[in-house]
C-alpha atoms as a PDB file:
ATOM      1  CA  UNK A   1     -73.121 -26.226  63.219  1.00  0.00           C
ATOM      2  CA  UNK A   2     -72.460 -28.311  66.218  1.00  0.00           C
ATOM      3  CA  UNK A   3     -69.564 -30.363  64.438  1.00  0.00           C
ATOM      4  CA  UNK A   4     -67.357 -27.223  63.212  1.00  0.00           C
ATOM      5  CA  UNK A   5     -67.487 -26.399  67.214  1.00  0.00           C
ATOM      6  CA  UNK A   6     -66.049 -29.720  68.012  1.00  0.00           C
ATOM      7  CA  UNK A   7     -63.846 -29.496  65.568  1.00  0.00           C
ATOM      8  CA  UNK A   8     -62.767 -25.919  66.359  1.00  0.00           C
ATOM      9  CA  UNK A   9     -62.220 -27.220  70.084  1.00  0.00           C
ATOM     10  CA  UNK A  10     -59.930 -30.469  68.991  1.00  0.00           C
ATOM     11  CA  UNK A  11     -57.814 -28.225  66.802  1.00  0.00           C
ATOM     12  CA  UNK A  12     -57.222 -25.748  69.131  1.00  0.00           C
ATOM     13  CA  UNK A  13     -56.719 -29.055  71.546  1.00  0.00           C
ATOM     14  CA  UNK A  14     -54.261 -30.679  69.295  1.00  0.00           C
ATOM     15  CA  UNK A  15     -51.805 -27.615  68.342  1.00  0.00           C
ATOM     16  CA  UNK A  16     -51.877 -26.630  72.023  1.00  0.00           C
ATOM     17  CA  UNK A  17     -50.443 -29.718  72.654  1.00  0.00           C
ATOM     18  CA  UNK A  18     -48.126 -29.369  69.829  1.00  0.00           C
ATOM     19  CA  UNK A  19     -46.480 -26.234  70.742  1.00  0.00           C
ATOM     20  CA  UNK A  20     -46.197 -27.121  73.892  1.00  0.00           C
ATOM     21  CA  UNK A  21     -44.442 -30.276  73.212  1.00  0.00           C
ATOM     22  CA  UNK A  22     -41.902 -28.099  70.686  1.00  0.00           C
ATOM     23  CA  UNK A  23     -43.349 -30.201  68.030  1.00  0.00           C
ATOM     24  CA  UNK A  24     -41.921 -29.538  63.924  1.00  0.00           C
ATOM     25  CA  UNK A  25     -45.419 -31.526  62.802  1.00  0.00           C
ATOM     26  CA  UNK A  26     -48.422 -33.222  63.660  1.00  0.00           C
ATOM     27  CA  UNK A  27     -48.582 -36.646  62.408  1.00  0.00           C
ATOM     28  CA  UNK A  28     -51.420 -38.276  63.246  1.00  0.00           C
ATOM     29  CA  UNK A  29     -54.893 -37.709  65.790  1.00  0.00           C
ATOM     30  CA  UNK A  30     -56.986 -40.000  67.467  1.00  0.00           C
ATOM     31  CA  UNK A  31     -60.721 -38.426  68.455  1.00  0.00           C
ATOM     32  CA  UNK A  32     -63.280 -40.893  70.151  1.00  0.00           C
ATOM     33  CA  UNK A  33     -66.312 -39.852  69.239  1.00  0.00           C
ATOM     34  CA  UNK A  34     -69.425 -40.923  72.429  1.00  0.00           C
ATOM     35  CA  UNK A  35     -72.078 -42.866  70.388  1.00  0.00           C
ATOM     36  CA  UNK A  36     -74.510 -40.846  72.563  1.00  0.00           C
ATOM     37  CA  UNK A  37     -73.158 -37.859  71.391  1.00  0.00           C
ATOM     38  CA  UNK A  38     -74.248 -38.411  68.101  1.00  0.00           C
ATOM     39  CA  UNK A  39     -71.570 -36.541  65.656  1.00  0.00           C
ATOM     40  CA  UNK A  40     -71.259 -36.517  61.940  1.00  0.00           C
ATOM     41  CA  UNK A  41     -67.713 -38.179  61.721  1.00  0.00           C
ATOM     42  CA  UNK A  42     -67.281 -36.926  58.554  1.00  0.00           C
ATOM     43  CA  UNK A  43     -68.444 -33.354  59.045  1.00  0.00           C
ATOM     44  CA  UNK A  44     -65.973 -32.759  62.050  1.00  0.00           C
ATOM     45  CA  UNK A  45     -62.831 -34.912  60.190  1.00  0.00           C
ATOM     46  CA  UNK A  46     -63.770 -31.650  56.640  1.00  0.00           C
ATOM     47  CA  UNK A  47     -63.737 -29.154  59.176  1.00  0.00           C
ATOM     48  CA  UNK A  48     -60.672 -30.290  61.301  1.00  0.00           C
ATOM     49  CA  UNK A  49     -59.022 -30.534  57.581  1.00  0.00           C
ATOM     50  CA  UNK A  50     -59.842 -27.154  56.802  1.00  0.00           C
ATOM     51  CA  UNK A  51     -58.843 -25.721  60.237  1.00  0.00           C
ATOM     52  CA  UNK A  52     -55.383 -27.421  60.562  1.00  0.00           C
ATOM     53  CA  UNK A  53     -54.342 -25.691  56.537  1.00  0.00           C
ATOM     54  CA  UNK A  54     -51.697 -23.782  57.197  1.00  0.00           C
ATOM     55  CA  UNK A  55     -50.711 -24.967  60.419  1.00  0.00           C
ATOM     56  CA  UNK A  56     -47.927 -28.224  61.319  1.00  0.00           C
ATOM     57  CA  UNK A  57     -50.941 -30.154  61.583  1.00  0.00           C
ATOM     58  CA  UNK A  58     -51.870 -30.304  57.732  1.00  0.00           C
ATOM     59  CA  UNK A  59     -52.022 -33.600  56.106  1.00  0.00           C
ATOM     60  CA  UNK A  60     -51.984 -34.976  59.521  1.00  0.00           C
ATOM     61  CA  UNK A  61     -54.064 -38.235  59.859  1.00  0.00           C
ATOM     62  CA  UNK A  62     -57.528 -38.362  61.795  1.00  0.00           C
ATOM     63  CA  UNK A  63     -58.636 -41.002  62.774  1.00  0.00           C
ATOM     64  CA  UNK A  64     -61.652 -41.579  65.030  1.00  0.00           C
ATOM     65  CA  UNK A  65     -63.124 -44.504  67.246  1.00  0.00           C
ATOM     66  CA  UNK A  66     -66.561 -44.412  68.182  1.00  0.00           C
ATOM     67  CA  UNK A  67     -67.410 -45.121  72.338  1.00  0.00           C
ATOM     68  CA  UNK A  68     -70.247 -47.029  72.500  1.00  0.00           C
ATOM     69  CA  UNK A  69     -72.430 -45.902  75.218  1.00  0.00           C
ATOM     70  CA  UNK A  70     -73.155 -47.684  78.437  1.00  0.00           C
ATOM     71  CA  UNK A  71     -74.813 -46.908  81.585  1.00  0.00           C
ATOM     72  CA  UNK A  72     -75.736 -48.140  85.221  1.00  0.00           C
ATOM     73  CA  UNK A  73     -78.574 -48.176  86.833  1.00  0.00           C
ATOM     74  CA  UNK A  74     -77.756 -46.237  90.458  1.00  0.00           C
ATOM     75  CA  UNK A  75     -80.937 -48.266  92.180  1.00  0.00           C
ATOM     76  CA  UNK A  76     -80.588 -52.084  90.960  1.00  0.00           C
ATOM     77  CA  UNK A  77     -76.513 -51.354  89.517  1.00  0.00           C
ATOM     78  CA  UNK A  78     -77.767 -52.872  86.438  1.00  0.00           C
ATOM     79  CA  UNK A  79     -75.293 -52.229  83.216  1.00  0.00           C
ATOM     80  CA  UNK A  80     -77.044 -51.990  79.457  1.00  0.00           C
ATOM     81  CA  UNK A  81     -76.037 -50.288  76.564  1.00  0.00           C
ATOM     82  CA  UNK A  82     -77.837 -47.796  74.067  1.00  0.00           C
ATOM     83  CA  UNK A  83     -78.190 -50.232  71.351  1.00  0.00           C
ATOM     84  CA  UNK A  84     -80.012 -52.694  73.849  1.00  0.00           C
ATOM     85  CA  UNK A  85     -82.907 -49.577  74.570  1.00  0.00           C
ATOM     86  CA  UNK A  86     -82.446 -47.724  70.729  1.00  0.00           C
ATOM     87  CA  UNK A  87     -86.211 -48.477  69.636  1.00  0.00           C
ATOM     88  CA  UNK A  88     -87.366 -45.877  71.983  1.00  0.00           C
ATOM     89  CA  UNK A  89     -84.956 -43.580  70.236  1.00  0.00           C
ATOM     90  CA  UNK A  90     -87.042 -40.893  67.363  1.00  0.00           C
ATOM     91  CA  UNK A  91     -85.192 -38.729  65.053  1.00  0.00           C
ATOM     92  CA  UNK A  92     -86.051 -35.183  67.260  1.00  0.00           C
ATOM     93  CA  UNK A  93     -84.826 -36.994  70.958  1.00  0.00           C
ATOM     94  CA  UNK A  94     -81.174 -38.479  68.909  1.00  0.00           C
ATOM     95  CA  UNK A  95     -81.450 -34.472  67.990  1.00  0.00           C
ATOM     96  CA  UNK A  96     -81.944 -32.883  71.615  1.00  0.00           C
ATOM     97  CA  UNK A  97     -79.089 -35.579  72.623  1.00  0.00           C
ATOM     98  CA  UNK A  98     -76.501 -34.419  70.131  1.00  0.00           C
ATOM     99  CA  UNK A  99     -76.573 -31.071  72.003  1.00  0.00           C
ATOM    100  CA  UNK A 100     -77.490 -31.626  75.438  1.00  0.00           C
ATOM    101  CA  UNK A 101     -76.633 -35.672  76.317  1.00  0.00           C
ATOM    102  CA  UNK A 102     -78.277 -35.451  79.639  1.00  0.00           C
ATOM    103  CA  UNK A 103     -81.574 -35.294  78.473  1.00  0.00           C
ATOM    104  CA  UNK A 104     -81.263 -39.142  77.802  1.00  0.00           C
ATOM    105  CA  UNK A 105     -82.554 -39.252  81.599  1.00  0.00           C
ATOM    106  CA  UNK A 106     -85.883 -37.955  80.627  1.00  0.00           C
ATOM    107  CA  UNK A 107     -86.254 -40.432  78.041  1.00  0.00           C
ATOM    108  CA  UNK A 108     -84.621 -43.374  79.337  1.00  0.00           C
ATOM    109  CA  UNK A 109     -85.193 -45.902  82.671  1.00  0.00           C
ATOM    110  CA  UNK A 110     -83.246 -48.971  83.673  1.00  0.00           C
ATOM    111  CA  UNK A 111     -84.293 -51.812  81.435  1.00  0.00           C
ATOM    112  CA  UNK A 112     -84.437 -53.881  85.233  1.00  0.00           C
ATOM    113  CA  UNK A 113     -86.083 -51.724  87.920  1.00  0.00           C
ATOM    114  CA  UNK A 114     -87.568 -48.981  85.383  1.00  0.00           C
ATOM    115  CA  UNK A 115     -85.363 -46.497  87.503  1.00  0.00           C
ATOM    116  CA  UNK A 116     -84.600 -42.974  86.056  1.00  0.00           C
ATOM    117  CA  UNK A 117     -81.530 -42.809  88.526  1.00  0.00           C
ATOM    118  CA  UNK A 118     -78.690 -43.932  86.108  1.00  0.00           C
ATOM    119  CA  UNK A 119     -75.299 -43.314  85.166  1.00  0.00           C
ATOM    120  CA  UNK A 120     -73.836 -42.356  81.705  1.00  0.00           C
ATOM    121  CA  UNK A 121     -70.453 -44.477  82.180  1.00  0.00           C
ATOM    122  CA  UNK A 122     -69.320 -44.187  78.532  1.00  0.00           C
ATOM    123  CA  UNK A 123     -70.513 -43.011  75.731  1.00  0.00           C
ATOM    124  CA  UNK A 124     -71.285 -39.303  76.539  1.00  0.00           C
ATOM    125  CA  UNK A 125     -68.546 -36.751  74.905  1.00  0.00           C
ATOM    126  CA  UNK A 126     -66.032 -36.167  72.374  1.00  0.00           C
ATOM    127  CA  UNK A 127     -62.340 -36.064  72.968  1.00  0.00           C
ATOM    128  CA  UNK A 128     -58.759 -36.705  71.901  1.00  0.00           C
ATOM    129  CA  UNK A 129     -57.160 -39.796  73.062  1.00  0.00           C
ATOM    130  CA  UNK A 130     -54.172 -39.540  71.314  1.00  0.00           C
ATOM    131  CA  UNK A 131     -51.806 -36.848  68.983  1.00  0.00           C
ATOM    132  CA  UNK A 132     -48.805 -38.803  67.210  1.00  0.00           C
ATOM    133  CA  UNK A 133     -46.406 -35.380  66.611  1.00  0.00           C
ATOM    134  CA  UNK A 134     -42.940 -35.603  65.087  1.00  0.00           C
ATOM    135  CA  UNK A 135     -40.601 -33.726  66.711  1.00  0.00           C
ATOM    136  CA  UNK A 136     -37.457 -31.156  65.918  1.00  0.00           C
ATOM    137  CA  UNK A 137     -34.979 -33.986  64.880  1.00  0.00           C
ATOM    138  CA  UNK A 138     -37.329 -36.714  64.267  1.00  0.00           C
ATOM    139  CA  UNK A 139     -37.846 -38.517  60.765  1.00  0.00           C
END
């Protein structure tokens, strides 16, 4: 499943950083989560649970923040957002885009000039924005 391969890579991600910093916990993390990406929140927050058991990231808090996506228009430099072109959206192209985002060219054209040259400029992956860690002498 897609989301337990996310989740595998922020882990890995997040106690990386941990050891690195010489942290004695993890406290809190802060994924954002690219509304063209299309993840299962909840499915990726069970499986980061289950991978950080056992580790100084247990119990830590996850918290995530959806990116709503936007892009521009590389012809006319017109700016929309998904939610302003989402009727042309069916349940098998949000599929393709969960795995390969790109493909929203194929499907999509500026709203303006009809232009299949555009720009993803948010909106497009999944990534940690922020790890709250408590360190050796910290409360």
């Amino acid at each position: 499943m897609h989301e337990w391969a996310l989740a595998d890579a922020i882990v890995r991600t997040v106690l990386d950083h941990a050891n690195r910093e010489g942290a004695k916990r993890v406290k809190a993390v802060k994924v954002v989560l690219g509304e063209l990406q299309d993840v299962d929140g909840e499915i990726v927050k069970f499986a980061m649970e289950q991978l950080f058991a056992g580790t100084i990231a247990e119990g830590a808090e996850i918290i995530f923040e959806e990116e709503e996506a936007v892009f521009r228009c590389r012809n006319c430099g017109y700016e929309w957002k998904l939610k302003d072109v989402k009727e042309k959206f069916d349940e098998r192209l949000r599929e393709d885009m969960h795995f390969i985002p790109e493909v929203v060219h194929a499907f999509l054209a500026c709203p303006r000039c009809g232009s299949h040259d555009f720009e993803i400029v948010q909106g497009r992956g999944v990534y940690v924005s922020e790890i709250k860690l408590e360190k050796g002498g910290e409360a």
